[in-house]
Protein backbone atom coordinates (compact mmCIF):
# COMPACT_ATOMS: atom_id res chain seq x y z
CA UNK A 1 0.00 0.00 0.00
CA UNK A 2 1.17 3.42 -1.01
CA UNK A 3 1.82 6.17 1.48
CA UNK A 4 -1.17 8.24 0.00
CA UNK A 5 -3.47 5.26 0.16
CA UNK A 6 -2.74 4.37 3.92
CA UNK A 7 -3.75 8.34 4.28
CA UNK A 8 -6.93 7.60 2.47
CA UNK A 9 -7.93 4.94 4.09
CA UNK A 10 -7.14 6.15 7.84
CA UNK A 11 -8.99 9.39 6.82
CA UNK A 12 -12.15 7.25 5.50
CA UNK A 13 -11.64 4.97 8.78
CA UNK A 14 -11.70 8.27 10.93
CA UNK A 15 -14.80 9.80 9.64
CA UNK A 16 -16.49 5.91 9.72
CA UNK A 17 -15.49 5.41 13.11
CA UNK A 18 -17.06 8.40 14.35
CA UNK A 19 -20.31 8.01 12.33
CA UNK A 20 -20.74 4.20 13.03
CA UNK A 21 -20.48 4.82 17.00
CA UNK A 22 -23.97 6.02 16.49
CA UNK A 23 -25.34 5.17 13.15
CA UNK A 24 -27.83 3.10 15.05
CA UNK A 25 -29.37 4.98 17.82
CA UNK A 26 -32.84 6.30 17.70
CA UNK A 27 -31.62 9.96 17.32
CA UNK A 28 -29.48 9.71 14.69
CA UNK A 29 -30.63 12.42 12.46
CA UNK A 30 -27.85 12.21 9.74
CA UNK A 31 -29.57 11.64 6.08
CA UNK A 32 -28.09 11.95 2.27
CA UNK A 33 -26.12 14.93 2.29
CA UNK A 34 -23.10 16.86 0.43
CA UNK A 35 -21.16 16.46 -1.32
CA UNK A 36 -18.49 19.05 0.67
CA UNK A 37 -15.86 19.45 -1.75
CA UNK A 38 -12.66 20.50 0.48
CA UNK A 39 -9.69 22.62 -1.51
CA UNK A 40 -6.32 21.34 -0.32
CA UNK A 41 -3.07 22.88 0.01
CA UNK A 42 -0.61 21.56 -3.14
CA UNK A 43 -4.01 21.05 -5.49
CA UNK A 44 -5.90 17.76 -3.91
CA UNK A 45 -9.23 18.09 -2.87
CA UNK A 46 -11.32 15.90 -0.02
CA UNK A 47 -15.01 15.51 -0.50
CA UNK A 48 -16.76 14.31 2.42
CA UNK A 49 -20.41 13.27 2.09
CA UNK A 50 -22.86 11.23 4.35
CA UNK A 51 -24.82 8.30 2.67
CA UNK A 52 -28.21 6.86 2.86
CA UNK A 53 -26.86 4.48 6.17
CA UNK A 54 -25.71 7.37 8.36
CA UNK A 55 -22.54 7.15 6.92
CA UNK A 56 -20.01 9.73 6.54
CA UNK A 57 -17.86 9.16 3.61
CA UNK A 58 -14.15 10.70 2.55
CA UNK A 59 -12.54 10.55 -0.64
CA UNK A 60 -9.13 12.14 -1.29
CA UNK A 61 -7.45 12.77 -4.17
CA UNK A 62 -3.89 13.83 -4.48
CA UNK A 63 -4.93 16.39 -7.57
CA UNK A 64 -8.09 17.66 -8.94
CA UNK A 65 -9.20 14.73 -11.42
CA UNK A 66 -10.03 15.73 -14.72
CA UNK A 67 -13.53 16.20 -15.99
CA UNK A 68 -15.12 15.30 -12.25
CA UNK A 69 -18.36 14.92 -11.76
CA UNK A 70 -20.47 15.01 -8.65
CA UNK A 71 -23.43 13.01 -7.87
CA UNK A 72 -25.73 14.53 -5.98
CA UNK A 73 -29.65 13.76 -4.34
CA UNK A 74 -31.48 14.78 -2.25
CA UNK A 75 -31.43 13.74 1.62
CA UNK A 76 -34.05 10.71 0.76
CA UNK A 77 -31.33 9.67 -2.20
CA UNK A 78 -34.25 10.74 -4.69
CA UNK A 79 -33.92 14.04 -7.45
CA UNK A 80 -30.22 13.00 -8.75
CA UNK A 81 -28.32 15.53 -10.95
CA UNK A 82 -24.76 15.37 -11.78
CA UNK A 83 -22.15 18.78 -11.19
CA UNK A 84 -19.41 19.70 -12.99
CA UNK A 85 -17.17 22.33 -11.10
CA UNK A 86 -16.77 25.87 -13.24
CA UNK A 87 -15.01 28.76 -12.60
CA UNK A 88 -16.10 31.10 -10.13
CA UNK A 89 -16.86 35.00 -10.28
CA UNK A 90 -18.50 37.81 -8.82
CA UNK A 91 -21.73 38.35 -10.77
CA UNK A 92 -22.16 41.81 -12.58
CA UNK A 93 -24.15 43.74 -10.43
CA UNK A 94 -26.45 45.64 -12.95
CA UNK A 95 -28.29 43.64 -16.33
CA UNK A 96 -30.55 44.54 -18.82
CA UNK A 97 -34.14 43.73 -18.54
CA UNK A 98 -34.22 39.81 -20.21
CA UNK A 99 -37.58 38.78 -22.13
CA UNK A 100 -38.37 36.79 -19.10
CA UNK A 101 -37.73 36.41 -15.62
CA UNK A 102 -38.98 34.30 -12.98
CA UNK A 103 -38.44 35.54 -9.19
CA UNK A 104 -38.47 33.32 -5.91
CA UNK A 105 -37.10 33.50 -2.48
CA UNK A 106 -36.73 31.77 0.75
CA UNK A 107 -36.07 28.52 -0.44
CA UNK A 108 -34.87 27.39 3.20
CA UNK A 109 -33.52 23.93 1.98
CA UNK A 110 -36.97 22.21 0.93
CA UNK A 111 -36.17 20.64 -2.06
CA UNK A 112 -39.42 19.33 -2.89
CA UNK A 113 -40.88 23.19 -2.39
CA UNK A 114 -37.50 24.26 -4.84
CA UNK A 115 -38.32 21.70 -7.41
CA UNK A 116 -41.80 22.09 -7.78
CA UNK A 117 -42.15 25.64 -8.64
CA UNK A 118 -39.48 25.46 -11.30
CA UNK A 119 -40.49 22.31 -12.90
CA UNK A 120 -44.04 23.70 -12.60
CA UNK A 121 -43.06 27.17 -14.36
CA UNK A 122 -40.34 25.73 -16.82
CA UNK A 123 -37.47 27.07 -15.55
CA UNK A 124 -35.81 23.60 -15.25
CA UNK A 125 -37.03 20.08 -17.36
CA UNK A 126 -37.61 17.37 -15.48
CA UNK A 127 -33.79 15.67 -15.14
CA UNK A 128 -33.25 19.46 -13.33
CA UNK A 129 -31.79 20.83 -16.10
CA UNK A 130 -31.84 24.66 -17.20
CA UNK A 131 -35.18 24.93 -19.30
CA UNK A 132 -35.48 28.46 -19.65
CA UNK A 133 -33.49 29.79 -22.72
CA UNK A 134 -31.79 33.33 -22.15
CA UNK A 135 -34.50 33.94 -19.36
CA UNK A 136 -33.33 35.05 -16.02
CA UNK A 137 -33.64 33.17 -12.67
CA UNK A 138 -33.58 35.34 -9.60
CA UNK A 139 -33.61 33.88 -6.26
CA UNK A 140 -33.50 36.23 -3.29
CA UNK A 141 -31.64 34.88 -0.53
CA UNK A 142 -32.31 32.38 2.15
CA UNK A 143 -31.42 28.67 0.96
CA UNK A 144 -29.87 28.20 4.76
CA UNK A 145 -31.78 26.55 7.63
CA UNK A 146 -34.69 24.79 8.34
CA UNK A 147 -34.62 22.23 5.84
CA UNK A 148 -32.90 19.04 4.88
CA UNK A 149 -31.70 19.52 1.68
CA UNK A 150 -29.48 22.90 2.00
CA UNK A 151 -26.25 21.34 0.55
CA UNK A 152 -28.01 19.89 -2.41
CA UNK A 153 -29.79 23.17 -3.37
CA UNK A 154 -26.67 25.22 -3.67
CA UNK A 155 -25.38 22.63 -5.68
CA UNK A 156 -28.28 22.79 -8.13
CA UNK A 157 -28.58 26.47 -8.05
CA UNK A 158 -24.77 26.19 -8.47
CA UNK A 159 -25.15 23.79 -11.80
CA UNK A 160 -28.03 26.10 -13.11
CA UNK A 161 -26.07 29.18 -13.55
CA UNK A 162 -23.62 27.26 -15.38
CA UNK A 163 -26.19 25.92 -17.62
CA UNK A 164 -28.11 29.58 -18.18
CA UNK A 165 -24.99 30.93 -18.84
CA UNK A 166 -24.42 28.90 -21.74
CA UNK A 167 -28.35 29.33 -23.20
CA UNK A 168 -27.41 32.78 -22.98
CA UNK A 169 -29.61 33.27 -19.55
CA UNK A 170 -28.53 34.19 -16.31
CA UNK A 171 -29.52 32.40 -12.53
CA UNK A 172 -29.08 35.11 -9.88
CA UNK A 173 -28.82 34.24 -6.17
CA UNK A 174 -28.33 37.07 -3.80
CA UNK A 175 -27.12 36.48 -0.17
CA UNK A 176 -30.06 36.42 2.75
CA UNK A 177 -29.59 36.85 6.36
CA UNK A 178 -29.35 32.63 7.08
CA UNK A 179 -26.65 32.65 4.31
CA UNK A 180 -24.66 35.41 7.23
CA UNK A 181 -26.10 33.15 10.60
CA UNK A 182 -24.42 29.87 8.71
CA UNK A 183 -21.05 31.73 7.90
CA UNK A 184 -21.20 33.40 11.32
CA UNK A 185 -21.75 29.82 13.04
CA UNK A 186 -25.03 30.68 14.54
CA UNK A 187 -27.13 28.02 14.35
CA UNK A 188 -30.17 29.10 15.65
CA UNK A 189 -32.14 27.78 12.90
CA UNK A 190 -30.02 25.30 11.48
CA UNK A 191 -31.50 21.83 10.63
CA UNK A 192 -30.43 19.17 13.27
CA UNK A 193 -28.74 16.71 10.90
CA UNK A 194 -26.69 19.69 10.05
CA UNK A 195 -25.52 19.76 13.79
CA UNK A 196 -25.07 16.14 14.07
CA UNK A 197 -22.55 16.07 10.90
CA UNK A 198 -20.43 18.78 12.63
CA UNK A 199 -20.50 17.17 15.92
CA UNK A 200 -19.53 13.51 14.97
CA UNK A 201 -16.57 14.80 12.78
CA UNK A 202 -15.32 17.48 15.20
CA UNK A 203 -15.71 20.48 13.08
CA UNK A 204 -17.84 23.64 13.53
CA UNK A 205 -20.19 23.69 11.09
CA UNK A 206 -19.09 26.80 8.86
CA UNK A 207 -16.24 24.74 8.01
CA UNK A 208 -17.80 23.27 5.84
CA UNK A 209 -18.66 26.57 3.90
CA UNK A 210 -15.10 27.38 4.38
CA UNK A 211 -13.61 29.19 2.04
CA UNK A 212 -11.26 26.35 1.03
CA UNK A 213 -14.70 24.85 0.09
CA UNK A 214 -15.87 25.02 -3.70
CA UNK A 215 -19.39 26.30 -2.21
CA UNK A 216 -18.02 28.13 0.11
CA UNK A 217 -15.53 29.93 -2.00
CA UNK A 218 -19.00 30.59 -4.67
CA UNK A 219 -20.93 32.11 -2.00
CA UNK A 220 -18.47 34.46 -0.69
CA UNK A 221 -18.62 36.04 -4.38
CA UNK A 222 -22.05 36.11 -4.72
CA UNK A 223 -23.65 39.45 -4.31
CA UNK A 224 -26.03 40.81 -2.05
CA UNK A 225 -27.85 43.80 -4.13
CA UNK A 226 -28.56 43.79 -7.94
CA UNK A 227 -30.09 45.85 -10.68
CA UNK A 228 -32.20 44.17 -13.42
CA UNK A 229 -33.26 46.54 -15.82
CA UNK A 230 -35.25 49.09 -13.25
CA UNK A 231 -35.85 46.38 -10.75
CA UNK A 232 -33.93 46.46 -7.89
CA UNK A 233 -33.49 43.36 -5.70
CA UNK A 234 -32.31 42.77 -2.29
CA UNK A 235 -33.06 40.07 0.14
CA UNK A 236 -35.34 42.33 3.14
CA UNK A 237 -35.00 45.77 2.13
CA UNK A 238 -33.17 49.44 2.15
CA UNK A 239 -33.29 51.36 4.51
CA UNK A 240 -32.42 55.38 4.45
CA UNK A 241 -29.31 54.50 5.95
CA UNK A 242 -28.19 53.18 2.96
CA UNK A 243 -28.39 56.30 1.03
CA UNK A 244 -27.36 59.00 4.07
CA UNK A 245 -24.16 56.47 3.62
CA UNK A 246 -23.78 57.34 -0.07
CA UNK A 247 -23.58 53.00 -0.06
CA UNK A 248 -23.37 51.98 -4.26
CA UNK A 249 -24.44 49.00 -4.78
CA UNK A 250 -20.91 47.13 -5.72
CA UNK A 251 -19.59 48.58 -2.77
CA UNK A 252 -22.02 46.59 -0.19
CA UNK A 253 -22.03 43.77 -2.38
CA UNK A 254 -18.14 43.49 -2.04
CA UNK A 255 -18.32 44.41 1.73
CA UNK A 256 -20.72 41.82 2.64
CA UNK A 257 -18.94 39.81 1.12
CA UNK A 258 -16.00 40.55 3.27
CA UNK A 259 -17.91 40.17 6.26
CA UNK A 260 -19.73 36.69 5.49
CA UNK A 261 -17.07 34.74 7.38
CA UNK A 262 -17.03 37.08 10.66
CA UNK A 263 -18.66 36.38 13.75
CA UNK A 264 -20.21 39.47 15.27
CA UNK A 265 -17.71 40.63 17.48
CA UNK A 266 -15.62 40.20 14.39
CA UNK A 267 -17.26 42.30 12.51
CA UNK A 268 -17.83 44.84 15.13
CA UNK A 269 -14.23 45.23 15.43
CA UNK A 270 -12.96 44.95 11.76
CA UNK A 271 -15.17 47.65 10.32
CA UNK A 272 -18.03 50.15 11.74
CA UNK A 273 -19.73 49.85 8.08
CA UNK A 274 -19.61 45.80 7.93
CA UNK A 275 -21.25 46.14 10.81
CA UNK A 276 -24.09 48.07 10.11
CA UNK A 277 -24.69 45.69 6.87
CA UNK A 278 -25.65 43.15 9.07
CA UNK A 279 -27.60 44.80 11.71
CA UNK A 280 -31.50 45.40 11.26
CA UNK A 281 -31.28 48.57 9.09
CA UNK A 282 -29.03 46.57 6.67
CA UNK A 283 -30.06 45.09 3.17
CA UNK A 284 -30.03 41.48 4.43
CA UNK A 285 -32.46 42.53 7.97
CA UNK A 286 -34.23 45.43 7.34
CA UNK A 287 -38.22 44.66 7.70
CA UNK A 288 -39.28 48.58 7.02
CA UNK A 289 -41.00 48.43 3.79
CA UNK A 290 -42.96 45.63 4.33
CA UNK A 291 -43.68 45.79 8.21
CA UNK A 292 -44.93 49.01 9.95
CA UNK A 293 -44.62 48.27 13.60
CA UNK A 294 -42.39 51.14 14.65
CA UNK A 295 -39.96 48.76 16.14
CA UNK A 296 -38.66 47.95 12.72
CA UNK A 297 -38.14 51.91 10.94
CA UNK A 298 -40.83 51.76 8.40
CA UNK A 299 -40.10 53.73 5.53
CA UNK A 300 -42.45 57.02 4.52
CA UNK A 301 -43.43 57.18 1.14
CA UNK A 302 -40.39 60.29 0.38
CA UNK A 303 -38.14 57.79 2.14
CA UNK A 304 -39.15 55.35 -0.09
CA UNK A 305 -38.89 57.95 -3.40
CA UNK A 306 -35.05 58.92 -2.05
CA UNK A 307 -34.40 55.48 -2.19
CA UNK A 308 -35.24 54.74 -5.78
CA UNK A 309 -34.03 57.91 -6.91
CA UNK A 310 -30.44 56.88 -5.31
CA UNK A 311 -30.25 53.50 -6.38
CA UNK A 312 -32.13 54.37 -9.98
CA UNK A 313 -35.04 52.03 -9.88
CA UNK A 314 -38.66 51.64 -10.18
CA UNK A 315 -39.66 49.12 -7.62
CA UNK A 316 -37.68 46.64 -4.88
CA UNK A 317 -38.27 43.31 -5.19
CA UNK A 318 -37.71 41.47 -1.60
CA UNK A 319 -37.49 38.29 0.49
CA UNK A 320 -37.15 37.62 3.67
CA UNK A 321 -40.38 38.96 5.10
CA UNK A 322 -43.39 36.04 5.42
CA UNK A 323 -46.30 36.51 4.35
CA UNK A 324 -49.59 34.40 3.36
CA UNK A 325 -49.39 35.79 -0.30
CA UNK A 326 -47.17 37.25 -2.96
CA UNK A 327 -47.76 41.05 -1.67
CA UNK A 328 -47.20 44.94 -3.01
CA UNK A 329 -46.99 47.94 -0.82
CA UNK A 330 -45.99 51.53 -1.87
CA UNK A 331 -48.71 51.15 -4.84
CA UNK A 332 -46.43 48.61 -5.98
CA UNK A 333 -43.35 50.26 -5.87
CA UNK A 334 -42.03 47.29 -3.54
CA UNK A 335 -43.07 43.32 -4.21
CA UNK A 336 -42.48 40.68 -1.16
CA UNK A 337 -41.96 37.76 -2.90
CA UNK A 338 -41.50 35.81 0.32
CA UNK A 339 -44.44 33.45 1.65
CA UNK A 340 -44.75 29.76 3.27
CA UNK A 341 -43.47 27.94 0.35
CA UNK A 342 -44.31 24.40 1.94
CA UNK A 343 -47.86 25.45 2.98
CA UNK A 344 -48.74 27.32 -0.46
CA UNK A 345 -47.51 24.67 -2.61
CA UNK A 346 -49.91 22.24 -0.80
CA UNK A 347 -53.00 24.99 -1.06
CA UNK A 348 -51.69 26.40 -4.43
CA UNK A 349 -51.34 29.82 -4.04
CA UNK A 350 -48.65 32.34 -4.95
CA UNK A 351 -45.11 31.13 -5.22
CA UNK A 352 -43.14 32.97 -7.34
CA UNK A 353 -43.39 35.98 -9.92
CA UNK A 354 -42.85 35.75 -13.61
CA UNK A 355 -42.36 39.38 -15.87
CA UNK A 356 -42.69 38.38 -19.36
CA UNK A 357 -42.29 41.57 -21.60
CA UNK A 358 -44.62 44.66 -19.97
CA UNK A 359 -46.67 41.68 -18.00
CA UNK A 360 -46.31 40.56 -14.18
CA UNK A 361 -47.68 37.57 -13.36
CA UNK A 362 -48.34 36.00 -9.79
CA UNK A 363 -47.80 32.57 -10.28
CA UNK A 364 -48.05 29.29 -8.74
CA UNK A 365 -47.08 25.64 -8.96
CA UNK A 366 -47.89 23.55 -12.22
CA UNK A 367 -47.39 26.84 -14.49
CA UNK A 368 -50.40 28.28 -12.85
CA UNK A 369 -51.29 31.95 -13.17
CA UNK A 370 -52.89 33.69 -10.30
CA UNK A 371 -52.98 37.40 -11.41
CA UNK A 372 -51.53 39.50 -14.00
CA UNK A 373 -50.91 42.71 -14.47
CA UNK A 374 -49.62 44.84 -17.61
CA UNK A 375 -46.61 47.12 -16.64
CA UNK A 376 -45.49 50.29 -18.47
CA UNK A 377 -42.05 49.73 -20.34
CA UNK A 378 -39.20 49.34 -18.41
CA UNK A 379 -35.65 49.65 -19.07
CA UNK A 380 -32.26 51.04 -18.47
C-alpha cells in the first residue's frame, strides 16, 4: 500500500469510526447529504459526504481529477443531478431587462418546495436541467436553515447558472440573512442533521462553507444587491441609511462579502460599516417596507422615493419577510416575494413571480397563473 493510500484509508476509517459509533441509535438524524468538496493545500481536494446508512464518507485525491463529476440527491437519495465544477466570479451587479424572468425567495432547503415551482413554471425540465433559454432566474436569498436539503440546493442552483450561462440566460442568487447566521456559526435555525454532521466529525459547522470549500468559495462572491433593468433586488430591504451612507451598490455587495465569514464581534471590530450591513437597518435585515410596527423603521413614502431615486429604480423586489401571499406595498413600488413555500404549494397559491415583456404575473405551482398585471415599459 502506497503512502497516499494508507492516508486515504485512515482518513475514511476516521470519519467511519465516528459516524458508526452512532449510526444506530434512535436519534441519529444524519440523512443523504453533500457532497463538501474541500480545496487542499498543493491542489488535492477531499469531498466528504454522508450516505443513505448514516454514513459519513471521505474521498481524497492527491490532484483535482479531470472532468469530475459530482453526484448529488437529495437527503431521501431521490432528485439526482450530476455537477461539474466551473469557474467562479463575482456576478455583474447591474443587467438589462431579459424577455423573461422568474423571481423566488426563501427557499430554506426544501427541495421538494424548490423543485416544484421550477419544474411547474419551466425554468428547469424534469432531469433538473436549465429549461429556460436566455430567461433570467432570480432567487432572493435564504437557501440556509430549516430544511434538509441545503447542501443539495446550492449545488443545483450552483449547476443552473452554469447551464443559463451557456443558453445565454442568467440564474441570480443574492445572499439572505441565514446565508450570514451559517457563515457566522449561529445556528439558531439550522436543521439538526446539520448539527449532528459537525459534531460527529469534530468540526464547527461553517467549516464546511469554508472558504477552502468550492461552495463556500462561490458564495463568498455572490452578491447581495442587484439591478435588473429598473428592478432592484435585495433580500429584506433598504433602509435610508443606505443612502445617508452614499452605499453603491458594488460597494455593499463586495463588503458583505468581506464580512460573510465574521462572527459578530468580528465584525464589530474589523469595520463600523460591515457592521451596520448586518444589523436590522441593513439590506439582508431590514423589515421597514414591508412591516410598519415602529420597532422595525418603516419607511415614509419620500423615504421610499429617495431610495429609488439613489439606487435608480422603479420598484424593490424582496425576500425575507413572510407573508400568506405574494404582496405589493408603496402602490407597488415594492413586491415581497416571500411566503410559506411548503404550505402554499400544498393549497396552491402564490409562489413565485414571472415578468414576461410589460406583464407581471403572480404565479403558482404547475405553471399556474394567479394574477396578471400589464406594466409600463421598463428599461435602463
Amino acid at each position: 500500500m502506497t503512502r497516499l493510500n494508507l492516508y486515504i484509508t485512515l482518513i475514511f476509517l476516521s470519519f467511519s469510526t465516528i459516524t458508526l459509533s452512532g449510526r444506530n441509535h434512535p436519534d441519529s438524524l444524519l440523512s443523504v447529504d453533500g457532497p463538501y468538496l474541500f480545496h487542499l493545500d498543493g491542489g488535492g481536494i477531499r469531498i466528504v459526504t454522508t450516505d443513505s446508512s448514516q454514513q459519513i464518507d471521505t474521498t481524497m485525491y492527491q490532484s483535482m481529477p479531470e472532468n469530475l463529476t459530482l453526484h448529488i440527491t437529495d437527503h431521501e437519495g431521490n432528485n439526482g443531478f450530476d455537477v461539474t465544477l466551473h469557474d467562479i466570479a463575482r456576478p455583474d451587479w447591474k443587467y438589462e431587462k431579459p424577455e423573461k424572468l422568474f423571481i423566488m425567495s426563501d427557499p430554506h432547503g426544501r427541495m421538494d418546495c424548490f423543485l416544484s415551482v421550477l419544474k411547474g413554471n419551466g425554468i428547469i425540465d424534469n432531469d433538473l436541467n436549465w429549461n429556460f433559454g436566455n430567461g433570467h432566474l432570480v432567487i432572493i436569498g435564504d437557501v440556509a436553515d430549516r430544511g434538509d436539503d441545503v447542501t443539495q440546493i446550492y449545488w443545483l442552483i450552483y449547476k443552473l447558472e452554469y447551464e443559463a450561462d451557456c443558453a445565454g440566460g442568467k440564474v441570480h442568487f443574492l445572499i439572505g440573512n441565514h446565508e450570514t447566521l451559517l457563515l457566522m456559526d449561529d445556528l439558531r435555525y439550522t436543521n439538526a442533521k446539520y448539527k449532528t454532521l459537525a459534531k460527529r466529525t469534530g468540526h464547527k459547522y461553517p467549516y464546511f462553507w469554508s472558504v477552502d470549500t468550492e461552495l463556500g468559495r462561490w458564495l463568498c462572491t455572490r452578491n447581495t444587491i442587484e439591478l435588473i433593468g429598473n428592478d432592484l433586488f435585495v433580500h429584506a430591504g433598504l433602509s435610508t441609511d443606505m443612502v445617508k451612507r452614499n452605499l453603491s451598490i458594488p460597494f455593499v455587495n463586495e463588503m458583505v462579502s468581506k464580512g460573510l465569514f465574521l462572527s459578530k464581534k468580528e465584525r464589530q471590530h474589523r469595520a463600523e460599516l460591515i457592521y451596520f450591513l448586518f444589523r436590522s437597518n441593513g439590506p439582508v435585515w431590514y423589515r421597514g417596507l414591508v412591516l410598519d410596527e415602529e420597532k422595525y423603521f418603516p419607511a415614509t413614502n419620500d423615504d421610499l422615493d429617495t431610495i429609488l431615486k439613489f439606487y435608480r429604480a422603479d420598484r424593490i423586489f424582496v425576500g425575507h419577510t413572510i407573508f400568506d401571499e405574494i404582496s405589493t406595498f408603496y402602490n407597488g413600488k415594492v413586491i415581497a416575494v416571500n411566503v410559506d413555500n411548503p404550505e402554499n404549494m400544498a393549497k396552491g397559491t402564490s409562489r413565485a413571480i414571472l415578468i414576461q415583456t410589460d406583464t407581471l404575473s403572480i404565479v403558482g405551482d404547475n405553471g399556474v397563473r394567479l394574477l396578471s398585471t400589464r406594466l409600463g415599459t421598463q428599461g435602463n
